[in-house]
C-alpha atoms as a PDB file:
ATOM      1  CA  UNK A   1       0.000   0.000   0.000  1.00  0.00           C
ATOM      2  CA  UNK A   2       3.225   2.588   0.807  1.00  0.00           C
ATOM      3  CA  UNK A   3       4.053   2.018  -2.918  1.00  0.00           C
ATOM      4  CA  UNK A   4       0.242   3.015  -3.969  1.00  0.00           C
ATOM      5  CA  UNK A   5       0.157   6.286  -2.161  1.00  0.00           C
ATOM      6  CA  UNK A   6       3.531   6.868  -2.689  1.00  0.00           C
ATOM      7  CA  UNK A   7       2.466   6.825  -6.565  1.00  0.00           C
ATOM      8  CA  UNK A   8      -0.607   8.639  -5.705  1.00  0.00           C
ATOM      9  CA  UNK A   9       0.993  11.269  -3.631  1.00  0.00           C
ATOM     10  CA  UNK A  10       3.437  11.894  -7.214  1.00  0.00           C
ATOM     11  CA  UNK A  11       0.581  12.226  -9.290  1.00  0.00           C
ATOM     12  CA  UNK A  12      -0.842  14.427  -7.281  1.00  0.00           C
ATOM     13  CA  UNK A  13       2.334  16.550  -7.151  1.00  0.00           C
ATOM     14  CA  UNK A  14       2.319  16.403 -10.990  1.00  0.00           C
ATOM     15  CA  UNK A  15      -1.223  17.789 -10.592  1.00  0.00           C
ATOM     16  CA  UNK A  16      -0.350  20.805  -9.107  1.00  0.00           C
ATOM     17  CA  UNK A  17       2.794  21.906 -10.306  1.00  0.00           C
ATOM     18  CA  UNK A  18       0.938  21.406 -13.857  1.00  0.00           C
ATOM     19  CA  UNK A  19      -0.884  24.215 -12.410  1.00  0.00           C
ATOM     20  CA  UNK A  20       1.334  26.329 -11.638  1.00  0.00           C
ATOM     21  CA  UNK A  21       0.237  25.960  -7.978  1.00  0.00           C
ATOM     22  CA  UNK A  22       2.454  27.679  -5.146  1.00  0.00           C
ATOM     23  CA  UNK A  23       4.591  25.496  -2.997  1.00  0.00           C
ATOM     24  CA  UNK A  24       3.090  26.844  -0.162  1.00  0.00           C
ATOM     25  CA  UNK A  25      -0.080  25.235  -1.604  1.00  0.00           C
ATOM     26  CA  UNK A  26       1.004  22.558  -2.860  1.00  0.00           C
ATOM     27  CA  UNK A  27       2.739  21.482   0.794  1.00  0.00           C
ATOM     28  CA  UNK A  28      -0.289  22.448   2.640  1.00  0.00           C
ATOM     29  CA  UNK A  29      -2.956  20.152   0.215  1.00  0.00           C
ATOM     30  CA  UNK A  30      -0.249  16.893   0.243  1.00  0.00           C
ATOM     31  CA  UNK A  31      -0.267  16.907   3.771  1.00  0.00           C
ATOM     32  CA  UNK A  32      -3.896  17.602   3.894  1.00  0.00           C
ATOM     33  CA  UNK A  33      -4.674  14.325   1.650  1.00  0.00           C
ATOM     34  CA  UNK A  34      -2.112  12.489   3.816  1.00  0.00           C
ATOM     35  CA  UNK A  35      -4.087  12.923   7.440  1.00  0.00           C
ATOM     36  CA  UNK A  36      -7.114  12.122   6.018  1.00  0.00           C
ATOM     37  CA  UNK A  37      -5.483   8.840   4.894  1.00  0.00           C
ATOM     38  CA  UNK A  38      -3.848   8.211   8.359  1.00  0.00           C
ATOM     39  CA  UNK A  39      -6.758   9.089   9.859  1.00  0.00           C
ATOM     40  CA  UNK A  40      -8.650   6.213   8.525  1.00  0.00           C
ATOM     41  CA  UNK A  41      -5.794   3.787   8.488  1.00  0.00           C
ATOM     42  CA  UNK A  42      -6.141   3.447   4.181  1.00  0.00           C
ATOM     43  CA  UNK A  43      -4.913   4.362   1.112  1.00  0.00           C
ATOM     44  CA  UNK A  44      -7.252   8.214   0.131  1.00  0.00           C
ATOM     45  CA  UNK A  45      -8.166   6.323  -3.563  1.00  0.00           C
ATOM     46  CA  UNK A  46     -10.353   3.658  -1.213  1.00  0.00           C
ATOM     47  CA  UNK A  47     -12.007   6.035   0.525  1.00  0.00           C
ATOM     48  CA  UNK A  48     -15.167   7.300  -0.355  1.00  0.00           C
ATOM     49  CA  UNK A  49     -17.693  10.954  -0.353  1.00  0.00           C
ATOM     50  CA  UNK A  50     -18.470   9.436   2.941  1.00  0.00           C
ATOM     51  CA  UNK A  51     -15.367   9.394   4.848  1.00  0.00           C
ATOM     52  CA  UNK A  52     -15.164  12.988   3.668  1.00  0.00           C
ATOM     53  CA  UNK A  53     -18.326  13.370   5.624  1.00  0.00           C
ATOM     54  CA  UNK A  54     -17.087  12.064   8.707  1.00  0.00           C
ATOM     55  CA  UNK A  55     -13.655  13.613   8.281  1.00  0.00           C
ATOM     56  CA  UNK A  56     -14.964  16.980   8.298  1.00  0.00           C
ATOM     57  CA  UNK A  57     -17.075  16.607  10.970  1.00  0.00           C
ATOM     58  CA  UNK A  58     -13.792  15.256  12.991  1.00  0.00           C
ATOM     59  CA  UNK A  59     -12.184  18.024  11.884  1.00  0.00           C
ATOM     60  CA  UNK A  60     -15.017  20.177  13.276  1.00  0.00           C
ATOM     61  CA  UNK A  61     -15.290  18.168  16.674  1.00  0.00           C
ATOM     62  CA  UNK A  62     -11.543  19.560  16.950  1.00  0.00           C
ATOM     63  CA  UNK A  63     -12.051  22.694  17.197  1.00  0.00           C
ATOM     64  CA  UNK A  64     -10.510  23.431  13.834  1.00  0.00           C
ATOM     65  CA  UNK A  65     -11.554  27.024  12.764  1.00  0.00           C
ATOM     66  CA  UNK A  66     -13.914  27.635   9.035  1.00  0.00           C
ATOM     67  CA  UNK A  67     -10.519  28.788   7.294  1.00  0.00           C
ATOM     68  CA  UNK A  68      -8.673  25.419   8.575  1.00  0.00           C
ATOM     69  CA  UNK A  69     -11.577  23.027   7.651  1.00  0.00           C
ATOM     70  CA  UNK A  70     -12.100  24.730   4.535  1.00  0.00           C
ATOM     71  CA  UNK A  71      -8.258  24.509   3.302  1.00  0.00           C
ATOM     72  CA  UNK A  72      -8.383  20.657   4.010  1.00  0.00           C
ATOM     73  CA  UNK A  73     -11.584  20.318   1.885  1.00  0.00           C
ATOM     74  CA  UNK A  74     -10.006  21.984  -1.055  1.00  0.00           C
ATOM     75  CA  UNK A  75      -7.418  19.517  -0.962  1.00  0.00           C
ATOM     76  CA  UNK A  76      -9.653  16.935  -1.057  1.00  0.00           C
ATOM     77  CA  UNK A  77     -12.141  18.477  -3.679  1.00  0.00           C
ATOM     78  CA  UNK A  78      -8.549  18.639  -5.766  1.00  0.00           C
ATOM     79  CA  UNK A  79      -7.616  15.138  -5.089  1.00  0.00           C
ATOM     80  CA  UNK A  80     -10.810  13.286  -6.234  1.00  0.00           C
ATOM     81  CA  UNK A  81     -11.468  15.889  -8.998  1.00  0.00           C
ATOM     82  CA  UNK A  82      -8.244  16.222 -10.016  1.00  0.00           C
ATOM     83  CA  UNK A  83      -5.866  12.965  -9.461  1.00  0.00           C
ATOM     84  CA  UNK A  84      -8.749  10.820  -9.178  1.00  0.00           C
ATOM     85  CA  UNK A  85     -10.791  12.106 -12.045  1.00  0.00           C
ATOM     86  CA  UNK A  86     -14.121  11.699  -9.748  1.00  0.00           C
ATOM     87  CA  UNK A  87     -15.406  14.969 -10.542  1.00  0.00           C
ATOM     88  CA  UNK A  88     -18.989  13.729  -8.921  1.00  0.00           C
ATOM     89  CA  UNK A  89     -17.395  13.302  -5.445  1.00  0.00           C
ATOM     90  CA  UNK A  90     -15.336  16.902  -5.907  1.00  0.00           C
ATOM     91  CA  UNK A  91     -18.749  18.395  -6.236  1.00  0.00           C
ATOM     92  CA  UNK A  92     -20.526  16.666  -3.037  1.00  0.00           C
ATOM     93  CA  UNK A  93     -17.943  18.354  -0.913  1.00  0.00           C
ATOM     94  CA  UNK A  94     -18.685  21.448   0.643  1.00  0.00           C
ATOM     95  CA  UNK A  95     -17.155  24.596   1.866  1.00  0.00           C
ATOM     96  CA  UNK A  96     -18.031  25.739   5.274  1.00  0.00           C
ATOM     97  CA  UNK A  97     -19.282  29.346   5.419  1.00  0.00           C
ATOM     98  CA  UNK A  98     -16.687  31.632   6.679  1.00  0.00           C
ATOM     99  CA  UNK A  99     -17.973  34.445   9.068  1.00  0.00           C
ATOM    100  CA  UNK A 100     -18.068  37.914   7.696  1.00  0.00           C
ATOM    101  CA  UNK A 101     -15.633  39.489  10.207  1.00  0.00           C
ATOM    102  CA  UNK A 102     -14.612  43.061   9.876  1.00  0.00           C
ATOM    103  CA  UNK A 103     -10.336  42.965   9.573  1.00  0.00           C
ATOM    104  CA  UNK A 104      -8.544  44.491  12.727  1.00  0.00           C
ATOM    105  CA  UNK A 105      -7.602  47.985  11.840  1.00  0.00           C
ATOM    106  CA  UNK A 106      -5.197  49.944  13.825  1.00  0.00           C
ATOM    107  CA  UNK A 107      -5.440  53.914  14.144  1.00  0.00           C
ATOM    108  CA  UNK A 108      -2.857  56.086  12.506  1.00  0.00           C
ATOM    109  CA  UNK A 109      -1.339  57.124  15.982  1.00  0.00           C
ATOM    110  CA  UNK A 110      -1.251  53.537  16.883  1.00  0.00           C
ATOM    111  CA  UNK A 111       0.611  52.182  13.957  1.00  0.00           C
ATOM    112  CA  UNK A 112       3.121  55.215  14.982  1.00  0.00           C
ATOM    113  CA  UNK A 113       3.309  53.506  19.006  1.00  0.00           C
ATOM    114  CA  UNK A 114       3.716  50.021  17.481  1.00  0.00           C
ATOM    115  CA  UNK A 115       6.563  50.693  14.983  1.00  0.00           C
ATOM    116  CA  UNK A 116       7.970  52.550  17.994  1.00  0.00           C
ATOM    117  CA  UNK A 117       7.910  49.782  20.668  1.00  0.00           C
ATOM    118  CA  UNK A 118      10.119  48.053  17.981  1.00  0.00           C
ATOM    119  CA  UNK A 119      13.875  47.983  19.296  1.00  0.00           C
ATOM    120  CA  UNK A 120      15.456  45.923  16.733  1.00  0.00           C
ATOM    121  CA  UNK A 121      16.536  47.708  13.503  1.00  0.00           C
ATOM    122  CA  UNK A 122      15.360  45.041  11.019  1.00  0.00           C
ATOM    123  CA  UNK A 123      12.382  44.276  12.530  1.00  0.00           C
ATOM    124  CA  UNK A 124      11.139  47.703  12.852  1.00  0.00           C
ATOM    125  CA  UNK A 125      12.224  48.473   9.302  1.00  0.00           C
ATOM    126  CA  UNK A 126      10.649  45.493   7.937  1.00  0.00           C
ATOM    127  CA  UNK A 127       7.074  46.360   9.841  1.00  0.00           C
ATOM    128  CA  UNK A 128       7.743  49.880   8.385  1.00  0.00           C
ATOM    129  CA  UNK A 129       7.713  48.178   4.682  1.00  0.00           C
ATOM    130  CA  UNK A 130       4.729  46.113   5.584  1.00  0.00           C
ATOM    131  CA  UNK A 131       2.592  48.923   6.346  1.00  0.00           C
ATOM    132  CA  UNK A 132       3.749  51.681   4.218  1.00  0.00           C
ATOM    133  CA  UNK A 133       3.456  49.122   1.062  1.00  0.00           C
ATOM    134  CA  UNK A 134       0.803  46.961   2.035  1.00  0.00           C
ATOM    135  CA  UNK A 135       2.820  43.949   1.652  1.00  0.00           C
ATOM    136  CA  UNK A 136       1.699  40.442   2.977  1.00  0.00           C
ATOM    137  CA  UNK A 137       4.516  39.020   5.645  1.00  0.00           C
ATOM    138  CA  UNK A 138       5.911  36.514   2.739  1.00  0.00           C
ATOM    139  CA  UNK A 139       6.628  39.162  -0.030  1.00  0.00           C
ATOM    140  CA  UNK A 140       8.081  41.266   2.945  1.00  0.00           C
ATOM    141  CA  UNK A 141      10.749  38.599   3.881  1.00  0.00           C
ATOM    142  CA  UNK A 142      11.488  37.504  -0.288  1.00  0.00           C
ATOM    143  CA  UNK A 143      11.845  41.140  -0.924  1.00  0.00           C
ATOM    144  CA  UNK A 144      15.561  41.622  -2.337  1.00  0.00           C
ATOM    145  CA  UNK A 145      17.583  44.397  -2.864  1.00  0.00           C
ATOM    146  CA  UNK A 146      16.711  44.758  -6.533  1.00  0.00           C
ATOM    147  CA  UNK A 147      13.223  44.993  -5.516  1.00  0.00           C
ATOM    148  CA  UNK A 148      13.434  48.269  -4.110  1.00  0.00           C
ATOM    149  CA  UNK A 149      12.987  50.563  -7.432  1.00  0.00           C
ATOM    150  CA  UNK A 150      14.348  54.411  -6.286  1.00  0.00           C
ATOM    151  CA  UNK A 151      14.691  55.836  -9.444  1.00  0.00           C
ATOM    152  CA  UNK A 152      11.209  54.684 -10.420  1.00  0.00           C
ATOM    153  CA  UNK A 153       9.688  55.235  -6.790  1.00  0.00           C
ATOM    154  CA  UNK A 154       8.323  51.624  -6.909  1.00  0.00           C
ATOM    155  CA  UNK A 155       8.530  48.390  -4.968  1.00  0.00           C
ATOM    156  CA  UNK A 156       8.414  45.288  -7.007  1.00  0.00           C
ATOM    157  CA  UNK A 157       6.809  42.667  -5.634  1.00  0.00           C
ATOM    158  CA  UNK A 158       7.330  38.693  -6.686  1.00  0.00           C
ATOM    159  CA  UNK A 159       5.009  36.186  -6.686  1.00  0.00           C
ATOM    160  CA  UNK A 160       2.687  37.136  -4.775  1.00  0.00           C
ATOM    161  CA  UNK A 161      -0.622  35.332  -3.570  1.00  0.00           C
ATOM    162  CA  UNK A 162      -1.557  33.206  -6.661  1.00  0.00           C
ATOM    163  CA  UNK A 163       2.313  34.290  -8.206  1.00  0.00           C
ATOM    164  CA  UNK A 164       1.449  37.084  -9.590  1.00  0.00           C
ATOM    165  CA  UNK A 165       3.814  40.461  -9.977  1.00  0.00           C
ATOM    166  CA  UNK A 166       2.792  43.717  -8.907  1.00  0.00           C
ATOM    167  CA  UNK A 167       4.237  47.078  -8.235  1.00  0.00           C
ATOM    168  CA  UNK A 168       3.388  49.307  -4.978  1.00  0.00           C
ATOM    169  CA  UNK A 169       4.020  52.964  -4.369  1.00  0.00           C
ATOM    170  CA  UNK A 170       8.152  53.548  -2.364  1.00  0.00           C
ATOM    171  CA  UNK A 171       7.195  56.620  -0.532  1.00  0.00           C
ATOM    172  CA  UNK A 172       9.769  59.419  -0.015  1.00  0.00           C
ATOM    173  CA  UNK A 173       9.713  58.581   4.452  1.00  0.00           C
ATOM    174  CA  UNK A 174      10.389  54.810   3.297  1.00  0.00           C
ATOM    175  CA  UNK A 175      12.981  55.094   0.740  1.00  0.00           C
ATOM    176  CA  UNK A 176      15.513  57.492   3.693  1.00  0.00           C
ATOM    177  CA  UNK A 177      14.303  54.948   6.246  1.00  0.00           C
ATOM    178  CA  UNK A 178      15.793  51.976   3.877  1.00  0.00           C
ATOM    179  CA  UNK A 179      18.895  53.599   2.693  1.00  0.00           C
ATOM    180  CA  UNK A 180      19.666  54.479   6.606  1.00  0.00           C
ATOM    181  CA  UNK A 181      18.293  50.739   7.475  1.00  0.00           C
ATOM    182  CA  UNK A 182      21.560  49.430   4.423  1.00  0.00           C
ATOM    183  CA  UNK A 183      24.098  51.762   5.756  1.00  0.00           C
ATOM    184  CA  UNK A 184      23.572  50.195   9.111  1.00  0.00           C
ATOM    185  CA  UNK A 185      23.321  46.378   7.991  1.00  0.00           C
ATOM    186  CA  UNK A 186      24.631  46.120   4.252  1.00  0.00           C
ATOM    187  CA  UNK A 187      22.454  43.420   3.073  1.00  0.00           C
ATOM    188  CA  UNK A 188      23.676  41.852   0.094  1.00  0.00           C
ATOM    189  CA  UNK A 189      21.224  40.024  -1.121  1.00  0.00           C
ATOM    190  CA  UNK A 190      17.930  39.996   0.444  1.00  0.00           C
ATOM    191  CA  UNK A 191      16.180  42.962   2.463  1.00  0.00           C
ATOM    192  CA  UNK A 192      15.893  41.491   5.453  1.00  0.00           C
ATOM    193  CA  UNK A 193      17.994  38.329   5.897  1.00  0.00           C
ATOM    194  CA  UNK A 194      18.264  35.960   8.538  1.00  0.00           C
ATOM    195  CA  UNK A 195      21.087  34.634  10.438  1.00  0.00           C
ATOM    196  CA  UNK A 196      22.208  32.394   7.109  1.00  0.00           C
ATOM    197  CA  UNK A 197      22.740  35.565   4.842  1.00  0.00           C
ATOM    198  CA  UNK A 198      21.549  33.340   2.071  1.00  0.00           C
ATOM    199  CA  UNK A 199      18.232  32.915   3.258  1.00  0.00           C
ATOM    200  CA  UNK A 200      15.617  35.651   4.358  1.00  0.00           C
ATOM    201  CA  UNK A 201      14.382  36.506   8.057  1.00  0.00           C
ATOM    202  CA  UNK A 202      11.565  34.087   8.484  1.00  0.00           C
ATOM    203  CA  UNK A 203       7.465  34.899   8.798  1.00  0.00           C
ATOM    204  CA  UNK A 204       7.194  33.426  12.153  1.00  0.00           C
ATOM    205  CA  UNK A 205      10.207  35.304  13.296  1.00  0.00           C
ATOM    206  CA  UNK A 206       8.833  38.509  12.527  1.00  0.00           C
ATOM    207  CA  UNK A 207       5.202  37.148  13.887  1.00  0.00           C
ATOM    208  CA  UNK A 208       7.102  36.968  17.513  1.00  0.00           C
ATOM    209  CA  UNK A 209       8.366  40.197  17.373  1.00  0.00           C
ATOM    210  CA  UNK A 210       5.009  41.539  16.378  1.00  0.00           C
ATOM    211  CA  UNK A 211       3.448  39.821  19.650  1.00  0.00           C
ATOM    212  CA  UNK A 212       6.174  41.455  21.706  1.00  0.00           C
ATOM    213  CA  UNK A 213       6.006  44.966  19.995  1.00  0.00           C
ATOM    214  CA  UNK A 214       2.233  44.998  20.804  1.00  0.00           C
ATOM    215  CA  UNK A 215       2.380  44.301  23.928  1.00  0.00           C
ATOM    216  CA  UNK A 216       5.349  46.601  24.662  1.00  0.00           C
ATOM    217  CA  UNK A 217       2.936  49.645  23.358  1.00  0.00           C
ATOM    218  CA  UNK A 218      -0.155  48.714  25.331  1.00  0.00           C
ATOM    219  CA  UNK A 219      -2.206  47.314  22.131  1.00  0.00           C
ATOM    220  CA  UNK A 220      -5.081  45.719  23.491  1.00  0.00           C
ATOM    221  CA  UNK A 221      -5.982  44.530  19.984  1.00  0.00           C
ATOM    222  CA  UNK A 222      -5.093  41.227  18.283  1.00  0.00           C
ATOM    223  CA  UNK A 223      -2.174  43.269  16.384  1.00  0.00           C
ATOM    224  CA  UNK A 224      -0.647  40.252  13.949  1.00  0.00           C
ATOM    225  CA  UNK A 225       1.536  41.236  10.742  1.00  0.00           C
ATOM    226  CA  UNK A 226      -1.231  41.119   8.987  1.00  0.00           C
ATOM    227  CA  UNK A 227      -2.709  44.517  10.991  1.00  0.00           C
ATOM    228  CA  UNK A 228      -0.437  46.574   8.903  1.00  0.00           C
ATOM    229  CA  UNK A 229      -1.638  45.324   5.810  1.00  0.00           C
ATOM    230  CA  UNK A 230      -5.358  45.837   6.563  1.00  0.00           C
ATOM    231  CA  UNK A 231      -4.490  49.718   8.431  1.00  0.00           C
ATOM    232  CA  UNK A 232      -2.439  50.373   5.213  1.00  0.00           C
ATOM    233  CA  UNK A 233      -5.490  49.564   3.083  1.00  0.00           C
ATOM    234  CA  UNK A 234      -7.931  51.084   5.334  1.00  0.00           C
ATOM    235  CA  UNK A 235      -6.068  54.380   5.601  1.00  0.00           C
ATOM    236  CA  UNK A 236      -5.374  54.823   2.177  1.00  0.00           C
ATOM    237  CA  UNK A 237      -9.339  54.507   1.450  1.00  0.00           C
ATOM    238  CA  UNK A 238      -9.719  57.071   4.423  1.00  0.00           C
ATOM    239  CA  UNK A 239      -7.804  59.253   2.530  1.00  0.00           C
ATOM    240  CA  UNK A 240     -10.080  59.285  -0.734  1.00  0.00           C
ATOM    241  CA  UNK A 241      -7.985  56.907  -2.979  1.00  0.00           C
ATOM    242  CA  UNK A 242     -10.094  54.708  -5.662  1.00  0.00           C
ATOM    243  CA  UNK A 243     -10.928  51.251  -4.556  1.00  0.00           C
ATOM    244  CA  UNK A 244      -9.867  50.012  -7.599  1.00  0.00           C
ATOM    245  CA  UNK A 245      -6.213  51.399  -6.823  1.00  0.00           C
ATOM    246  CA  UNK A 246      -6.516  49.979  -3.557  1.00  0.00           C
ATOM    247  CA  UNK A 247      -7.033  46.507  -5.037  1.00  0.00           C
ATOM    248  CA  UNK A 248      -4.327  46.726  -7.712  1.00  0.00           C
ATOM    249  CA  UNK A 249      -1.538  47.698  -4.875  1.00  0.00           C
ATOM    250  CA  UNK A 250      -3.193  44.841  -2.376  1.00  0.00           C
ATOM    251  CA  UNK A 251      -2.816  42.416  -5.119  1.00  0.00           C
ATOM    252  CA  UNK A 252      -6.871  41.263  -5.045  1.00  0.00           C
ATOM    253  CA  UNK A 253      -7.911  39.136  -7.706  1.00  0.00           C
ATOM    254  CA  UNK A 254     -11.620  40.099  -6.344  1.00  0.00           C
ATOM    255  CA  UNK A 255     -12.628  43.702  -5.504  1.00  0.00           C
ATOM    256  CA  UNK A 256     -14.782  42.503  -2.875  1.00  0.00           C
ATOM    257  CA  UNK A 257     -12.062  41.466  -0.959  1.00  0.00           C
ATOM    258  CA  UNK A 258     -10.933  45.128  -1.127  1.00  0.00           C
ATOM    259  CA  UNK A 259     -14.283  46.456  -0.379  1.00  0.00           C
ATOM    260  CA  UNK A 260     -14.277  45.070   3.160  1.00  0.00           C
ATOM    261  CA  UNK A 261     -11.942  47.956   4.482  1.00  0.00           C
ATOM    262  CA  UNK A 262     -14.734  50.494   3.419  1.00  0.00           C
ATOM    263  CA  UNK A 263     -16.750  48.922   6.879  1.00  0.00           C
ATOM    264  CA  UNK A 264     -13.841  49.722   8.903  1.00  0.00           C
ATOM    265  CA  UNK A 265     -12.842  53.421   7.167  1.00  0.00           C
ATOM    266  CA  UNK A 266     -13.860  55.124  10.521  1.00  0.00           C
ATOM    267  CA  UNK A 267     -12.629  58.078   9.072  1.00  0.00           C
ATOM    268  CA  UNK A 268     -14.579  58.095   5.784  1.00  0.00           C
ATOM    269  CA  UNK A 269     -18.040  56.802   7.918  1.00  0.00           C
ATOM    270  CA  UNK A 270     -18.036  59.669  10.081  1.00  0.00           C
ATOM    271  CA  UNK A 271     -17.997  62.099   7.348  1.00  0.00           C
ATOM    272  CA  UNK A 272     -21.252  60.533   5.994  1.00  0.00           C
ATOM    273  CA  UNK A 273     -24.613  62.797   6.843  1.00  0.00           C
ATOM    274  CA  UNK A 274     -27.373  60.961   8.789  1.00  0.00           C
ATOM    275  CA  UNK A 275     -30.436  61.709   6.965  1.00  0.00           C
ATOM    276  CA  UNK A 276     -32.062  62.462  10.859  1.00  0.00           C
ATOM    277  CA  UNK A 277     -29.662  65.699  10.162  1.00  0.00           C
ATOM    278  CA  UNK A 278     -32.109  66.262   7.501  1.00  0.00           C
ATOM    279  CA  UNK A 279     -34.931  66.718   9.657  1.00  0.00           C
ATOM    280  CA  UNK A 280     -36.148  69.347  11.444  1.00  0.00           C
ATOM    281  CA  UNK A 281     -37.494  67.904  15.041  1.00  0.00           C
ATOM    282  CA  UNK A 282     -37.009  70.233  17.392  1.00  0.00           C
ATOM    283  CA  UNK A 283     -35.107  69.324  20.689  1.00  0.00           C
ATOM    284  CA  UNK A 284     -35.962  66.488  22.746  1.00  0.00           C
ATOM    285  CA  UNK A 285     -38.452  67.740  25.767  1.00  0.00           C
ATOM    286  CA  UNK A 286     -36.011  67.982  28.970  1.00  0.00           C
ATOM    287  CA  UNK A 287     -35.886  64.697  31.170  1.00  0.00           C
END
């Protein structure tokens, strides 16, 4: 049976990279296939819609979050569609729904006491990147040296989500804070390497150091990474830029998935008239 799944697990891997799917991805959905194999002591090919059924609900009985669930059901949906061929059983599989949660948004004066509480130079500078780009926490770390654009005022970012290219804005405060950040460091290769020059700082790295800078400025929010990314988005909308520029700099395929920050644009929502100012009621009658 190892020699089965072993040949099943290659196909698979054939699958994806056919498709030009991310490593990241293509990690993440092996592994997926692989527990739900172990977890019912047979090779995935013998198992049926059914054991998907009960998997999921195991999953569920976990305490696995939506997102988590969700990711292991598009690996399966990919297997049996895909590697399989059993494009009826792909179908029967279903995606939980994931709760419409407004993204934690930090205020501007906020963002300034986190990137203080920061002591060490790279880590600051690299949170400084994050939020004055918009970058996700894995093009931050695979940004190189090359990838910082001055005499075009760009940032060049490399396959990103769904490896796909995009340039975002180098500001004027950035571009001094960088060139201060190399004379201190000289990098040679990437932006923000880690203690093997050859390979970048890592994403869970920086993760701890967010943790520790939040708590350091008296956050009481669940700051991650991430934060940066939604306060960049929701700032720039608070200052009147198109949506549709938002989206191209975030790097959505979807503008939905940029028109989420508009619920969280404090800024931009208190400006908005309440038609009862449109009224004329008189006072309310003393208490």
């Amino acid at each position: 049976m190892s020699e089965q799944i072993s040949a099943l697990r290659q196909r698979m891997i054939d699958d994806m990279t056919i498709r030009n799917m991310s490593p990241l991805t293509q990690k993440a959905y092996v592994r997926a296939v692989k527990n739900f194999s172990k977890h019912f002591g047979k090779s995935p090919d013998q198992l049926t819609f059914e054991h998907v059924r009960d998997y999921r609900l195991h999953l569920g009985s976990r305490g696995l979050g939506v997102q988590a669930i969700n990711q292991n059901m598009c690996a399966l949906r990919f297997f049996y569609g895909t590697t399989l061929g059993k494009a009826a059983v792909s179908e029967q599989i279903p995606l939980g729904r994931r709760p419409d949660a407004l993204p934690p948004v930090l205020a501007r004066d906020e963002v300034e006491r986190f990137l203080k509480a920061v002591s060490d130079l790279e880590f600051r500078t690299a949170f400084v990147t994050i939020y004055a780009a918009g970058l996700r926490v894995s093009e931050a770390v695979a940004l190189t040296i090359k990838d910082i654009d001055s005499a075009r005022m760009v940032i060049h970012v490399r396959s990103g989500k769904g490896r796909k290219d995009r340039y975002v804005m180098l500001s004027e405060q950035l571009l001094g804070i960088l060139r201060a950040y190399w004379r201190c460091t000289r990098p040679q290769h990437f932006l923000f390497p880690g203690p093997d020059p050859a390979r970048p700082i890592t994403v869970r790295s920086l993760q701890r150091a967010c943790r520790l800078a939040a708590e350091t400025a008296g956050l009481d929010k669940m700051v991650t990474v991430h934060t940066l990314r939604h306060s960049f988005a929701t700032h720039l909308l608070e200052q009147g830029v198109d949506i549709r520029v938002i989206q191209d700099l975030l790097g959505h395929r979807h503008v939905d998935s940029t028109a989420r920050y508009a619920r969280v644009a404090v800024n931009t929502i208190r400006q908005v008239k309440s038609p009862l100012d449109a009224l004329n009621i008189g006072k309310p009658p003393p208490a």
